[in-house]
N, C-alpha and C. Protein backbone atom coordinates (compact mmCIF):
# COMPACT_ATOMS: atom_id res chain seq x y z
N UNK A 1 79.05 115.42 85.89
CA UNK A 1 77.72 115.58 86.43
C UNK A 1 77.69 114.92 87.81
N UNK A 2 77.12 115.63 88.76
CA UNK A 2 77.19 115.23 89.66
C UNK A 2 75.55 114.63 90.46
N UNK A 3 75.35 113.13 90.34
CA UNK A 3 73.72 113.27 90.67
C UNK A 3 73.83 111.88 91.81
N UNK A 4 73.70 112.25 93.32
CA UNK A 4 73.26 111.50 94.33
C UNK A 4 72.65 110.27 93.57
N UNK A 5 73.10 109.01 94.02
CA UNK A 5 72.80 108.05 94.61
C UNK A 5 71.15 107.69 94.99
N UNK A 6 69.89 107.51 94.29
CA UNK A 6 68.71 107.64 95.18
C UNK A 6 68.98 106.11 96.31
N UNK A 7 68.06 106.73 97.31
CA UNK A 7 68.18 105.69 98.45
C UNK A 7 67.02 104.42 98.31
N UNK A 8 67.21 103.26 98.11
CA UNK A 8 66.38 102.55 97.79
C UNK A 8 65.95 101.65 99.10
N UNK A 9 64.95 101.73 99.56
CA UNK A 9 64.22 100.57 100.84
C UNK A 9 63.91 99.24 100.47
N UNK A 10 63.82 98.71 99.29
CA UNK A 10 63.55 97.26 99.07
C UNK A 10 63.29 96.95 97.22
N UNK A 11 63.96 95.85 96.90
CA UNK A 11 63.49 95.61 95.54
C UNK A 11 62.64 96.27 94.72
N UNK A 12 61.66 95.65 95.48
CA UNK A 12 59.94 96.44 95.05
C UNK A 12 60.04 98.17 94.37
N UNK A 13 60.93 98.85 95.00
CA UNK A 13 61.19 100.27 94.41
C UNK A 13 61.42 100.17 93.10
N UNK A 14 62.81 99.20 92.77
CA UNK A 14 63.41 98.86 91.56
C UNK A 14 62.16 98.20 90.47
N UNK A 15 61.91 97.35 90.78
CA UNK A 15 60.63 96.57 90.07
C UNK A 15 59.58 97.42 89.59
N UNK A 16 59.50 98.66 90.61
CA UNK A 16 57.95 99.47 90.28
C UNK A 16 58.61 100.45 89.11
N UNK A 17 60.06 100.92 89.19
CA UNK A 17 60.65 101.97 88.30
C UNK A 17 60.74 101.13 87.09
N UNK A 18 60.98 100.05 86.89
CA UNK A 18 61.56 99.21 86.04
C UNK A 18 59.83 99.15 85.09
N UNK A 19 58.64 98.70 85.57
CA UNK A 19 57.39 98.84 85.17
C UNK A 19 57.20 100.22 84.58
N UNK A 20 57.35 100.94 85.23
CA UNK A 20 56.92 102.06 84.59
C UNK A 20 57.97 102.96 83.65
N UNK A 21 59.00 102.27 83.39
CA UNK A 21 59.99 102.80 82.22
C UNK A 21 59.52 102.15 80.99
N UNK A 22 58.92 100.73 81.44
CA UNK A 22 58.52 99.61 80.37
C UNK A 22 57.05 100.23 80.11
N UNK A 23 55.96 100.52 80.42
CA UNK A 23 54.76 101.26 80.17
C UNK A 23 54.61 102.63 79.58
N UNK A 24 55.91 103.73 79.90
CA UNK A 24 55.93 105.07 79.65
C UNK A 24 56.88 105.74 78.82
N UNK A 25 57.97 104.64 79.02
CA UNK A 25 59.05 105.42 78.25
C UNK A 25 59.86 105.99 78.86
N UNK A 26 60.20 107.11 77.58
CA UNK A 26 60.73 108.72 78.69
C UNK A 26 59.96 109.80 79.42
N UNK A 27 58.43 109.11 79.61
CA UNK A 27 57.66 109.82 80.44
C UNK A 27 57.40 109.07 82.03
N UNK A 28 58.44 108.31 82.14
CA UNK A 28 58.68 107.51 83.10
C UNK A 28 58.38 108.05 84.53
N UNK A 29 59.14 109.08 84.67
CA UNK A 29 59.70 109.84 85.77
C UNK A 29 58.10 111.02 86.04
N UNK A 30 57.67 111.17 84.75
CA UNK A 30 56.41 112.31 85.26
C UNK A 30 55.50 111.10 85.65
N UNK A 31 55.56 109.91 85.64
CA UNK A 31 54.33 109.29 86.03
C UNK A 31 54.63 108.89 87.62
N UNK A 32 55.71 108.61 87.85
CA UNK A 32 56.22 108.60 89.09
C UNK A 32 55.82 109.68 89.91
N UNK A 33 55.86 111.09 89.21
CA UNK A 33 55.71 111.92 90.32
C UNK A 33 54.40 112.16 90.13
N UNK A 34 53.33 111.60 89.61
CA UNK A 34 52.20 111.89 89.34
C UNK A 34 51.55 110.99 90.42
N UNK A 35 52.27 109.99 90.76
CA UNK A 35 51.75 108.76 91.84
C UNK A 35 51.65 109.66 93.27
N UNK A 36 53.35 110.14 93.06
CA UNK A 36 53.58 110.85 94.38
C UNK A 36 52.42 111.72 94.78
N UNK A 37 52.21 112.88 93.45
CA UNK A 37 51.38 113.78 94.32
C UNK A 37 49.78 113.26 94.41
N UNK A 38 49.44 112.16 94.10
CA UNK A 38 48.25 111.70 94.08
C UNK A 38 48.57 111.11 95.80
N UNK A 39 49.38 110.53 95.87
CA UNK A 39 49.76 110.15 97.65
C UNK A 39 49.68 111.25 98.12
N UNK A 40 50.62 112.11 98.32
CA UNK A 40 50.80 113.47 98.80
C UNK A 40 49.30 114.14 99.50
N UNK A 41 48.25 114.33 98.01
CA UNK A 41 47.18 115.28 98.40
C UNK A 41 46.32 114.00 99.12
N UNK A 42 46.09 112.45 99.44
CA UNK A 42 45.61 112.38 99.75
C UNK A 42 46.32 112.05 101.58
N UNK A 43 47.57 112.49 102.04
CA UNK A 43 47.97 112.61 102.97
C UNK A 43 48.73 111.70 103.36
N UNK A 44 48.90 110.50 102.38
CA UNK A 44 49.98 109.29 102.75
C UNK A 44 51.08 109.49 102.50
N UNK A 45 51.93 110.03 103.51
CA UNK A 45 53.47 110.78 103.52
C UNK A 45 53.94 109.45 103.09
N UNK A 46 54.19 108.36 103.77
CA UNK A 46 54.96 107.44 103.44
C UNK A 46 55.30 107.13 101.88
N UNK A 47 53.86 106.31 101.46
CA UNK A 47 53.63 106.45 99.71
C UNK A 47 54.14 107.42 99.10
N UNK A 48 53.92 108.57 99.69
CA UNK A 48 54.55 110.31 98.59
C UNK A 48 56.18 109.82 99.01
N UNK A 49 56.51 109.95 100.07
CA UNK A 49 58.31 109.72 99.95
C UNK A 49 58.72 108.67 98.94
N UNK A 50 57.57 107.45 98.77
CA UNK A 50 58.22 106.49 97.82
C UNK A 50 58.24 106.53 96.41
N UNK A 51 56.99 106.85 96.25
CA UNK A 51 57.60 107.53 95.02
C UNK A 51 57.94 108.25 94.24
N UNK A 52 58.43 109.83 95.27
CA UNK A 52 59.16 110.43 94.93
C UNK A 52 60.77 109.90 94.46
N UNK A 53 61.41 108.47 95.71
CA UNK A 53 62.21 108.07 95.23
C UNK A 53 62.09 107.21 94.13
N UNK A 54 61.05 106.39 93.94
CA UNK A 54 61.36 106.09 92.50
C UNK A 54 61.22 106.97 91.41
N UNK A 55 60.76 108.21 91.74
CA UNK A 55 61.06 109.19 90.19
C UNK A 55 62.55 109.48 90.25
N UNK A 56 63.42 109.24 91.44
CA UNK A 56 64.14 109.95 91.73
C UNK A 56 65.55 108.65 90.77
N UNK A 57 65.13 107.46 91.02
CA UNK A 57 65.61 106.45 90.61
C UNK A 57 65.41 106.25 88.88
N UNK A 58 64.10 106.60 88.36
CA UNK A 58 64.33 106.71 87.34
C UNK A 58 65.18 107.88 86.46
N UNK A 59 64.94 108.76 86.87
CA UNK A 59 66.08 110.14 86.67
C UNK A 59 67.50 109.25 86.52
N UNK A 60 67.61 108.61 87.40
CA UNK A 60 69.40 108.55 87.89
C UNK A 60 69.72 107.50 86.90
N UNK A 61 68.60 106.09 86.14
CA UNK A 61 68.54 104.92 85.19
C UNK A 61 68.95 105.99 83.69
N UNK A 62 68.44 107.29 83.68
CA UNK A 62 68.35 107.56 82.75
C UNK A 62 69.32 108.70 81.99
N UNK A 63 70.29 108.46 83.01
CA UNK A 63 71.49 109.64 82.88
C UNK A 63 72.89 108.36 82.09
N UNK A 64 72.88 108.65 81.06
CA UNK A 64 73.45 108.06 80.51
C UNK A 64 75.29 107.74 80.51
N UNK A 65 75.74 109.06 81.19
CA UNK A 65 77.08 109.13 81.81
C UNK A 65 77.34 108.53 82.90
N UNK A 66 79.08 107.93 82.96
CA UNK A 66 78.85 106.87 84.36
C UNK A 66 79.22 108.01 85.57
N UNK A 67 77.77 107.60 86.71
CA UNK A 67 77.84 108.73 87.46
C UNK A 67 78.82 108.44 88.81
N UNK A 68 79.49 107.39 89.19
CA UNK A 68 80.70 107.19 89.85
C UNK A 68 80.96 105.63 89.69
N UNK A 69 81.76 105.51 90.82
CA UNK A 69 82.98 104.53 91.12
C UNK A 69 82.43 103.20 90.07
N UNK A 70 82.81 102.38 88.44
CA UNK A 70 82.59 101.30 88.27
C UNK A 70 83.57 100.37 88.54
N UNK A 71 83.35 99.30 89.00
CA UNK A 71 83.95 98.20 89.73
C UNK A 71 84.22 97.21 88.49
């Protein structure tokens, strides 16, 4: 399987995915993008890019195969 790397800008990304795996479950990732498009329609590009990457981060927590290089 091949699944990119999400790009993370600061802790805080990790911490907010990490909350909402602990609150949702395996509905983790739809609440993430539920943030996004609530940013999105109200026009805060920035907010919508972020947490699109943290849905994008929880996806990648939740792929259970190792997805490259372990050290």
């Amino acid at each position: 399987m091949q699944l990119p790397a999400p790009f993370l800008s600061d802790r805080a990304a990790v911490e907010d995915a990490h909350a909402l795996i602990r609150m949702h479950g395996d509905e983790a990732g739809f609440a993430a993008a539920a943030r996004a498009e609530q940013y999105r329609v109200l026009g805060n590009h920035v907010h919508f890019a972020r947490w699109r990457q943290i849905e994008r981060l929880i996806t990648y927590l939740a792929v259970e195969d190792v997805l490259d290089t372990v050290h």
